[in-house]
Protein backbone atom coordinates (compact mmCIF):
# COMPACT_ATOMS: atom_id res chain seq x y z
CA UNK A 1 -19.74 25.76 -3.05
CA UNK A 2 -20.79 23.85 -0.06
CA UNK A 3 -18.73 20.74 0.96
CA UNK A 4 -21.90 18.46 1.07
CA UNK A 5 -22.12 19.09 -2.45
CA UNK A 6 -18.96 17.52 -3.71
CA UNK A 7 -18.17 14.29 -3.92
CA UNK A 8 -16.82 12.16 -0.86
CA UNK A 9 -13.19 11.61 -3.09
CA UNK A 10 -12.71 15.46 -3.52
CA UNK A 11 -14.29 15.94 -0.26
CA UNK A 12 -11.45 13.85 1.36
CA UNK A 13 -9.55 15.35 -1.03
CA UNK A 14 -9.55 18.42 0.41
CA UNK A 15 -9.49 17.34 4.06
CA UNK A 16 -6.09 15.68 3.62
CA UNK A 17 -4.59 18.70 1.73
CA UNK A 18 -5.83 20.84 4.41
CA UNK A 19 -4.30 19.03 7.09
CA UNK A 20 -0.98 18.59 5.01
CA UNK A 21 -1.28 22.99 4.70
CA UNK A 22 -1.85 23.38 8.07
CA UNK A 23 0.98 20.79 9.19
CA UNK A 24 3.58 22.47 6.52
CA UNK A 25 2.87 26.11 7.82
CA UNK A 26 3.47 24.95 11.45
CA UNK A 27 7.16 22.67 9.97
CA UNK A 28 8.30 25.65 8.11
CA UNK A 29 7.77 28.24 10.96
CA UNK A 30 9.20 25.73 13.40
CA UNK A 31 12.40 25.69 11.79
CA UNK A 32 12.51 29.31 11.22
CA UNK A 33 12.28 29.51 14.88
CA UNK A 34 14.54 27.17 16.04
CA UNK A 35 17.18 29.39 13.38
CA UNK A 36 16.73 32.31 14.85
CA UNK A 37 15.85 32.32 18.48
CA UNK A 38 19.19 29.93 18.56
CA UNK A 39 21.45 31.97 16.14
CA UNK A 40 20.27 34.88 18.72
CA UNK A 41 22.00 32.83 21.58
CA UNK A 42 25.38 32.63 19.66
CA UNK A 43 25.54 29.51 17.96
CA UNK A 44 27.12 29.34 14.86
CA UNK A 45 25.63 28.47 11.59
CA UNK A 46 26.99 24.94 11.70
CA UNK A 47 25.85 24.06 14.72
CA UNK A 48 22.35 25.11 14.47
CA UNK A 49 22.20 22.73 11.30
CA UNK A 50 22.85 20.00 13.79
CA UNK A 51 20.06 20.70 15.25
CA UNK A 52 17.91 19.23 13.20
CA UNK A 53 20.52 16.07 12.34
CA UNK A 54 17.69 13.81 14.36
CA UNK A 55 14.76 15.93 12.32
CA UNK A 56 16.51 13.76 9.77
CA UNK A 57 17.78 10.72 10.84
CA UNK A 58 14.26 9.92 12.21
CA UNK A 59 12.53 10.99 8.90
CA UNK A 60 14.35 7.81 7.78
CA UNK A 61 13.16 5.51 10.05
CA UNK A 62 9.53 7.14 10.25
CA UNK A 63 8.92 6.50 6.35
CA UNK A 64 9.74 2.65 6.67
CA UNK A 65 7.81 2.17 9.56
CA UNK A 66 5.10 4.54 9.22
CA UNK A 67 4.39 3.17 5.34
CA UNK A 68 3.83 -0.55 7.69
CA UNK A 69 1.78 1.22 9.96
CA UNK A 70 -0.83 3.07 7.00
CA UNK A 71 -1.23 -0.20 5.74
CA UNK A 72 -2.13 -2.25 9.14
CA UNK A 73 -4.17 0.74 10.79
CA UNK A 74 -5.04 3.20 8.06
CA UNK A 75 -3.91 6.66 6.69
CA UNK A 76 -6.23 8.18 8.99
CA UNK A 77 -4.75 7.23 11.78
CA UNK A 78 -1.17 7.58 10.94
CA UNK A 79 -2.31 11.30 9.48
CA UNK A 80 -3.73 12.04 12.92
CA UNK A 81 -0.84 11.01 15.08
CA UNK A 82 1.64 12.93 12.93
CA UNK A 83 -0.75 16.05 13.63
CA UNK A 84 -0.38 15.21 17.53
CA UNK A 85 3.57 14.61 17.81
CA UNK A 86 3.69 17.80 16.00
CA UNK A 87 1.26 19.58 18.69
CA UNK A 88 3.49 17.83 21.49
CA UNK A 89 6.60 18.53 19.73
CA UNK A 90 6.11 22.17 19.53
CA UNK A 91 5.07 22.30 23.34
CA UNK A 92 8.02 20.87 24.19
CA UNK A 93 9.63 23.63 23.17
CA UNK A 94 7.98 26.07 25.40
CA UNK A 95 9.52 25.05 28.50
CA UNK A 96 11.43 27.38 31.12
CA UNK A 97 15.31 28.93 28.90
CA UNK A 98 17.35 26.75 31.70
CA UNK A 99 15.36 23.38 30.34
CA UNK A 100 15.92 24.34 26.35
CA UNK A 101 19.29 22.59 26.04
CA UNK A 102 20.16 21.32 23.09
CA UNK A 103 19.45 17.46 23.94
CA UNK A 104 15.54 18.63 24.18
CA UNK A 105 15.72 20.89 20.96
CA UNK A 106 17.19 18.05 18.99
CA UNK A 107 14.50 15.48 20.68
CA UNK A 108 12.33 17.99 19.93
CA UNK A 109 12.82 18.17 16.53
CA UNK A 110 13.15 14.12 16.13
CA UNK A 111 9.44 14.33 17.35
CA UNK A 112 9.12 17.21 14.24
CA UNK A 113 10.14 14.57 12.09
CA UNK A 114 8.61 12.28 12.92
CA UNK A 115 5.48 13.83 12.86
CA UNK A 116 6.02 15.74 9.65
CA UNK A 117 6.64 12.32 7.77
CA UNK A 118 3.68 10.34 9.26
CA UNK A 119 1.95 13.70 7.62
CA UNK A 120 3.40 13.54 4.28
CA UNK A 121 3.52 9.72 3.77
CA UNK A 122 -0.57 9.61 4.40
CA UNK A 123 -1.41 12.82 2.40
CA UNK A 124 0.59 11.50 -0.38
CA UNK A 125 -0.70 7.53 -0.15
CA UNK A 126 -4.03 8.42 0.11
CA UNK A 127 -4.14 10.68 -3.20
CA UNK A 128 -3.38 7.00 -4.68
CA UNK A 129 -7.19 5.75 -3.85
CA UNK A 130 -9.28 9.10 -4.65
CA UNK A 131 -8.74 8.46 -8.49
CA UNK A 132 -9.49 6.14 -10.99
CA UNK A 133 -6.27 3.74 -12.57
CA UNK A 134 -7.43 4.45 -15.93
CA UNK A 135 -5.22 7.02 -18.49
CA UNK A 136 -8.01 10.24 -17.75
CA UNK A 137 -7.42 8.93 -13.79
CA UNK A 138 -3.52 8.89 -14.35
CA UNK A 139 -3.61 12.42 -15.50
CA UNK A 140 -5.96 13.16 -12.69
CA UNK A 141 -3.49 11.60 -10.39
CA UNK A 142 -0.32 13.60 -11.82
CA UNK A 143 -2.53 17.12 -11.25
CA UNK A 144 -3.11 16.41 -7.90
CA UNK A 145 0.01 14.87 -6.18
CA UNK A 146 1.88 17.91 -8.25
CA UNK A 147 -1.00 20.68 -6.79
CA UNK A 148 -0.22 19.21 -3.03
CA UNK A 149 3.38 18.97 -3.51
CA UNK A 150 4.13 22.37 -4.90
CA UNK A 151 1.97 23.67 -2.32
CA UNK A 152 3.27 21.97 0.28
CA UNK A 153 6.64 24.04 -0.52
CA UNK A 154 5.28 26.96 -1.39
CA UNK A 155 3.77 27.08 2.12
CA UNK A 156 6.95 26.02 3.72
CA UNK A 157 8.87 28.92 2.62
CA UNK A 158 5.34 30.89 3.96
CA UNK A 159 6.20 29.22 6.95
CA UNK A 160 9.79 30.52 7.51
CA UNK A 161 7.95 34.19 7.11
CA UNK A 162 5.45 33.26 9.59
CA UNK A 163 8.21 32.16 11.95
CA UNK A 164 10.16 34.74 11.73
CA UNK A 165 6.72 37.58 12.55
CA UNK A 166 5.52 35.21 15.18
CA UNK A 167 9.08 35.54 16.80
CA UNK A 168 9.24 39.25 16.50
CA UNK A 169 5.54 39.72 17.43
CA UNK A 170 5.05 37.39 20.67
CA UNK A 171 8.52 35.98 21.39
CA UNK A 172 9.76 32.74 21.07
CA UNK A 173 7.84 30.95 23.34
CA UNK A 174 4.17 32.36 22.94
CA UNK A 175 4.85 31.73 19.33
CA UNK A 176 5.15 28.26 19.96
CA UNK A 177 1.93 28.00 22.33
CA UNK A 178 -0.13 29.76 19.44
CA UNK A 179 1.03 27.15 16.75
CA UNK A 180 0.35 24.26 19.00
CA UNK A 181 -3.18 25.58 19.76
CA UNK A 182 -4.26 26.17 15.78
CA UNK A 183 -2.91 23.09 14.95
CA UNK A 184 -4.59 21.20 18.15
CA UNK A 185 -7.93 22.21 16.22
CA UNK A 186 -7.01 20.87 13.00
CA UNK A 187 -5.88 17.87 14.58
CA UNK A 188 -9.34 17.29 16.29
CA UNK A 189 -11.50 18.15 13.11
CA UNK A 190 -9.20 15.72 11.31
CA UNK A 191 -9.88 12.91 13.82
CA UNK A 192 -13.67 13.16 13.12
CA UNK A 193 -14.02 14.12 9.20
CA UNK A 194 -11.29 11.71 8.09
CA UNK A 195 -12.51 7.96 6.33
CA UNK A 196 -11.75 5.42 8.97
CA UNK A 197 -10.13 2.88 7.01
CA UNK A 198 -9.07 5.15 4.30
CA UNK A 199 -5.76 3.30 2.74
CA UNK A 200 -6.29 0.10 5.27
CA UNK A 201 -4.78 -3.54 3.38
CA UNK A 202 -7.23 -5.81 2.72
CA UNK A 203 -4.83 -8.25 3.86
CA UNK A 204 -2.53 -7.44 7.19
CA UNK A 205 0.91 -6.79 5.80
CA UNK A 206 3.74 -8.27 7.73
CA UNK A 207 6.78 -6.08 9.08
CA UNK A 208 8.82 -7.80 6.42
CA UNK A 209 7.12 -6.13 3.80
CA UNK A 210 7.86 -2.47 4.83
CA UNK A 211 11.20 -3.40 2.15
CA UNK A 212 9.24 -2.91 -1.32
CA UNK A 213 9.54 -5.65 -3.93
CA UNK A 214 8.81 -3.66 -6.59
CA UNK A 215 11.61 -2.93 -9.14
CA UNK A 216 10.39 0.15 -10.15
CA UNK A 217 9.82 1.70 -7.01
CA UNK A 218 13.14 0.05 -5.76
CA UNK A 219 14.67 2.11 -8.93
CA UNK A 220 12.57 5.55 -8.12
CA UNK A 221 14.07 5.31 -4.54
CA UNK A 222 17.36 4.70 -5.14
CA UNK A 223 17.04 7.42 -7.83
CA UNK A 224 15.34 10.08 -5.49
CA UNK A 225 17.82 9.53 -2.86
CA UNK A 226 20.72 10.64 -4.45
CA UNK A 227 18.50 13.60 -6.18
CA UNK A 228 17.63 15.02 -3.00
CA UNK A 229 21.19 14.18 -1.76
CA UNK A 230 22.22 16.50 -4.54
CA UNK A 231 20.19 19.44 -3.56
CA UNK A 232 20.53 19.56 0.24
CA UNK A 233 24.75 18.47 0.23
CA UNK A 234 25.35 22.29 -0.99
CA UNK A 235 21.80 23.85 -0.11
CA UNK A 236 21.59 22.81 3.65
CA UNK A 237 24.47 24.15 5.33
CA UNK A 238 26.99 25.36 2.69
CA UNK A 239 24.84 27.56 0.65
CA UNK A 240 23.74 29.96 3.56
CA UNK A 241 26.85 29.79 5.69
CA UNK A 242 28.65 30.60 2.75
CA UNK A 243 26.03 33.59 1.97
CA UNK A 244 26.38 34.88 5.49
CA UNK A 245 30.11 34.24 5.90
CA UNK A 246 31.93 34.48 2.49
CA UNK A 247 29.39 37.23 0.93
CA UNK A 248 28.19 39.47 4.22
CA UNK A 249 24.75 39.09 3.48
CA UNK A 250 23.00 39.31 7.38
CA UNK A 251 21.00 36.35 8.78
CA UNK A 252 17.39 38.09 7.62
CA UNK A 253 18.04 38.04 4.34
CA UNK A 254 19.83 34.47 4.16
CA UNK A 255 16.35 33.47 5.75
CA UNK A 256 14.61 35.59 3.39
CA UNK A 257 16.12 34.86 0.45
CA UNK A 258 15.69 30.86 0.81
CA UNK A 259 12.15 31.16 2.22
CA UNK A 260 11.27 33.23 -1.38
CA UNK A 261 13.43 29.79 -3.40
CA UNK A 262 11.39 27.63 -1.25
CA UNK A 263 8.05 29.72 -2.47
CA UNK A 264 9.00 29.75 -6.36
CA UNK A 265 9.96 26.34 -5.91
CA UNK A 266 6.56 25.19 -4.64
CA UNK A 267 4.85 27.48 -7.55
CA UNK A 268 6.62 25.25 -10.15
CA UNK A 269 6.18 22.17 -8.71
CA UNK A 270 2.16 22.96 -9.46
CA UNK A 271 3.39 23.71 -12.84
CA UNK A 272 5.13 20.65 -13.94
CA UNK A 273 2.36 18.91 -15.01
CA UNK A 274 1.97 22.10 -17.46
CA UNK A 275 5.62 21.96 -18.09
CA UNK A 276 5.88 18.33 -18.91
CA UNK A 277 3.41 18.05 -21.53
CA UNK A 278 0.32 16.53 -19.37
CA UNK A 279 -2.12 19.17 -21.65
CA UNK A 280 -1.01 16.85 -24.56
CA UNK A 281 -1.97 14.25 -22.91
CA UNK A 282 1.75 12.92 -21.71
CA UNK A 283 2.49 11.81 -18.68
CA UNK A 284 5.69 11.58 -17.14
CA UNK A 285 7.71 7.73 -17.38
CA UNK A 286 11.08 6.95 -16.76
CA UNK A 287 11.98 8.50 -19.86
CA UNK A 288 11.05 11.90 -18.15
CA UNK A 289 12.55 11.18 -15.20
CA UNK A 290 16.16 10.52 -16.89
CA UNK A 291 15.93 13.26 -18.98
CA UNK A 292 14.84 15.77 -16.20
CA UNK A 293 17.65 14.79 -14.20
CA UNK A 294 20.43 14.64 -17.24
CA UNK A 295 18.98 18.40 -17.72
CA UNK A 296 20.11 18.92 -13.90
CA UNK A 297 23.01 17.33 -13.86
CA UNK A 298 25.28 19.88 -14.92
CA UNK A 299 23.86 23.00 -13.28
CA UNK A 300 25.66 22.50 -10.49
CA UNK A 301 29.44 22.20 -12.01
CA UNK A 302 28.59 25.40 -13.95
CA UNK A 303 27.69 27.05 -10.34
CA UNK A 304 31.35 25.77 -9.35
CA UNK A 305 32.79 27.03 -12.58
CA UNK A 306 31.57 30.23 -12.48
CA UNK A 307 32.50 31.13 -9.13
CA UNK A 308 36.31 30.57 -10.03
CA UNK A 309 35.87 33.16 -12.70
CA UNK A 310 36.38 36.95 -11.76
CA UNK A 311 32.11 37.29 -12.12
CA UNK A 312 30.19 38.45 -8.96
CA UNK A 313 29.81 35.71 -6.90
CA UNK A 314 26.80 36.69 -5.60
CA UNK A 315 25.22 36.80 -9.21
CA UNK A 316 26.39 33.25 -10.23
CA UNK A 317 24.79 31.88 -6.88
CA UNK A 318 21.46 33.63 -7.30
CA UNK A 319 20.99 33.21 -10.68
CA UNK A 320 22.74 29.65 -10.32
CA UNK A 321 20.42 28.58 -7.48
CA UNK A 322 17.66 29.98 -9.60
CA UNK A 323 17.81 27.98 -12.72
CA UNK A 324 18.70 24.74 -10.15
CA UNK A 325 14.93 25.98 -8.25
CA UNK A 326 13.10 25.25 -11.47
CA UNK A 327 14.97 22.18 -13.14
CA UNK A 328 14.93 20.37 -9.75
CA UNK A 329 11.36 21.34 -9.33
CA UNK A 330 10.06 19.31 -12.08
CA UNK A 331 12.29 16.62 -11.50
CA UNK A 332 10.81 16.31 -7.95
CA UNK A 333 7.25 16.65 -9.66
CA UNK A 334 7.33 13.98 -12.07
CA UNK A 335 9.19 11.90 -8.99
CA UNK A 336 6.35 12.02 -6.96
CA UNK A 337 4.16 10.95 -9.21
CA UNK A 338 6.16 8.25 -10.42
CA UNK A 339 5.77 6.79 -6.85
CA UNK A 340 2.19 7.23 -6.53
CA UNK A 341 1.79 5.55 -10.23
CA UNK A 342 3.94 2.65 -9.32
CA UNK A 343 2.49 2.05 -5.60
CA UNK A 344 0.15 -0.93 -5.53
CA UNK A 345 -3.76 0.11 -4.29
CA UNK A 346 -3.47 -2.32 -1.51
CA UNK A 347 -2.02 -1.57 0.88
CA UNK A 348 -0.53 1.69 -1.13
CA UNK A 349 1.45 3.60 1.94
CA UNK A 350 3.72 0.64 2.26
CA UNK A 351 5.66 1.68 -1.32
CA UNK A 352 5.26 5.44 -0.47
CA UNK A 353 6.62 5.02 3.02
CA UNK A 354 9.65 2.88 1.73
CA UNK A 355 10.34 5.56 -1.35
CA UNK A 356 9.97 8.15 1.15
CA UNK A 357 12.51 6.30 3.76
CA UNK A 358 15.08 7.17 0.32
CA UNK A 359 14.22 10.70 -0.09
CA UNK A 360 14.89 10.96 3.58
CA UNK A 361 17.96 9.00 3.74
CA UNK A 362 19.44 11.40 0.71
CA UNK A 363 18.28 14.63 3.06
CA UNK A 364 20.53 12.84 5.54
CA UNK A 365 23.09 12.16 3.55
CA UNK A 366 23.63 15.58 1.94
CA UNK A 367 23.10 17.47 5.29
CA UNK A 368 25.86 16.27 6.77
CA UNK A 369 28.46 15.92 4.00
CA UNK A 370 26.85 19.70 3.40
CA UNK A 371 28.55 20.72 6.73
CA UNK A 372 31.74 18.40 6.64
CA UNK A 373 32.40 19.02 3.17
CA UNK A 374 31.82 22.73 3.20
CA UNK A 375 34.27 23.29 6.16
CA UNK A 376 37.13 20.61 4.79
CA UNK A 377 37.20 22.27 0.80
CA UNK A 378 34.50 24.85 0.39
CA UNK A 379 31.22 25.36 -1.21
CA UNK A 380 32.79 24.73 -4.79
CA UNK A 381 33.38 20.63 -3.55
CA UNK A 382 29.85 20.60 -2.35
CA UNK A 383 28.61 21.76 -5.84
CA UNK A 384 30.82 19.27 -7.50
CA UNK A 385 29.79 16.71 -5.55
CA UNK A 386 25.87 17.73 -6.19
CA UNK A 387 26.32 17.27 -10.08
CA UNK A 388 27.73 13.70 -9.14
CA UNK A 389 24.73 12.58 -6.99
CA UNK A 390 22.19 13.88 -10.34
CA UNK A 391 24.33 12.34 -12.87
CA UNK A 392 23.73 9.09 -10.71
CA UNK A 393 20.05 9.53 -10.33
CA UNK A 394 20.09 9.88 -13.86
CA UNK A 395 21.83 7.03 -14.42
CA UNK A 396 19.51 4.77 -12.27
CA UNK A 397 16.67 6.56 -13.85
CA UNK A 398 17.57 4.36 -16.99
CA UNK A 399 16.56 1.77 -15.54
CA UNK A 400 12.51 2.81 -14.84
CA UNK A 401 9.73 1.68 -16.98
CA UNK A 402 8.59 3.27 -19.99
CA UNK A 403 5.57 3.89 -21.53
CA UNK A 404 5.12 1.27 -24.58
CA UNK A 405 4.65 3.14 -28.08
């Protein structure tokens, strides 16, 4: 079917989810990249992860700002500069081995993450105004944000496969030139197909308003920050130094086998809406999202458990980390629709940025208590820990609106 035949809100639609593929391909491989060619120099596990402390740190500020920025300039325009940092991000990379210290890796990678949440806070903001705010448009809404979500995953963990055959195929640095130059031509087909004032406030929001004054999206963030807190405090660092370390497995298959959680991951996340009832014509309120998260909440203190028993350890954490894939999934799911639900029209990237600001404060958060904590008590503390960060998102879940029966 030819794109002139569609309407202009799928057509942009599909423009948006197409840049958000092509960006996530190029983020995934990136870090894949970054692993290897560095762990191939001789640094340790630990301090490659550190490496990507200002991917991070800047993913916080990016989301407040860049949620300011949608609404002043437009989504187009803060889609389109994410897609250029990213192009001059990965060119940085490609200078001479005597420039590639690890100040310029990690500035590198702030300019990743920058770039990679200017991407996501756009694609997901301007899902917001393709759809109708009736009941048939909410349930329109929920299919969509979970189709580019789980996809966005799903092609992540693609990504860390593409990284690793670029690197093995052309070397480090002509991998790196070949990225930038696919995603240069997205980036300049984006520029001109792209509304122009898609997601633009009618009225000029003021820098004090990048702090939302919604409730319910102040709730959803605090809530999302200590889910994905939760996930990355054991996931991050402990999980595959622990794997490599601990169990023996070698560096390929760590990579492997977390590029393949990322993929399933991804698949569910398209699911949820399945999963959660949406074909019954339910969609997800903060009922869902506390009793997603209660489901989740133990998972990780069983992990813990079980390793102290005398069962394989290498069982319990695959089939642990398995079970945590899908429950966590969902919970991210009906999350990020919550967001997209609760975000005004006007002016709609200035809630997503701020809820997005959480989710990257709680990557932040369990990234580095994932290395500090792992090396003080082990990888049993950072699972213990994780069921205390759900049992609190839970907890603040309470407090989201419900539907009215």
């Amino acid at each position: 079917m030819p794109l002139s035949s569609l309407s202009p809100q799928i057509r942009q639609y599909l423009l948006v989810t197409g840049n958000y593929w092509a960006f996530t391909l190029t983020d995934g491989a990136l870090r894949m990249l970054v692993v290897l060619h560095f762990h191939q120099l001789g640094y340790t596990p630990l301090s490659i992860a550190f490496l990507f402390l200002f991917y991070e740190f800047f993913g916080v500020v990016t989301n407040l700002v860049g949620g300011w920025l949608g609404a002043r300039l437009g989504l187009n325009k803060t889609m389109n500069v994410g897609l250029g940092l990213q192009v001059l991000a990965l060119l940085m990379l490609t200078v001479p081995a005597t420039l590639l210290t690890v100040p310029w890796v990690m500035a590198a990678q702030a300019l990743s993450g920058i770039a990679k949440d200017l991407n996501k806070m756009s694609a997901k903001s301007s899902i917001k105004l393709l759809v109708p705010s009736d009941k048939s448009g909410q349930e329109t809404l929920y299919r969509w944000v979970a189709k580019l979500t789980g996809s966005k995953n799903a092609l992540k963990g693609i990504g860390f496969f593409l990284g690793a055959a670029l690197l093995s195929a052309l070397g480090f640095t002509q991998a790196l030139m070949a990225m930038a130059a696919v995603l240069a031509v997205v980036w300049l087909l984006s520029i001109f197909t792209l509304k122009q004032d898609l997601g633009k406030a009618k009225n000029k929001p003021k820098f004090t308003d990048m702090f939302s004054k919604s409730r319910a999206v102040n709730y959803l963030a605090a809530a999302r920050m200590f889910l994905f807190a939760a996930r990355d405090v054991w996931f991050v660092v402990a999980l595959p130094v622990f794997l490599s370390s601990s169990l023996g497995w070698q560096s390929e298959a760590v990579g492997g086998f977390l590029a393949l959680w990322i993929i399933g991951y991804g698949v569910v996340q398209t699911l949820a809406p399945a999963i959660t009832g949406l074909n019954s014509g339910r969609v997800p309120d903060g009922e869902s999202a506390f009793m997603w998260a209660l489901g989740l909440a133990g998972l990780p203190a069983l992990i813990a458990l079980a390793l102290m028993t005398a069962w394989s350890p290498t069982l319990v954490l695959v089939t642990g980390l398995l079970l945590f894939g899908v429950v966590f999934a969902i919970n991210s799911s009906v999350h990020s629709f919550l967001i997209v639900s609760y975000a005004k029209e006007d002016g709609v990237s200035l809630d997503v940025g701020f809820y997005y600001m959480a989710n990257a404060l709680g990557r932040l958060l369990g990234t580095v208590l994932s290395g500090w904590v792992f090396q003080a008590a082990g990888l049993g503390a950072c699972l213990w820990i994780s069921s205390v960060f759900v049992g609190l998102a839970a907890g603040i879940s309470l407090a989201l609106p419900r539907h009215k029966t």
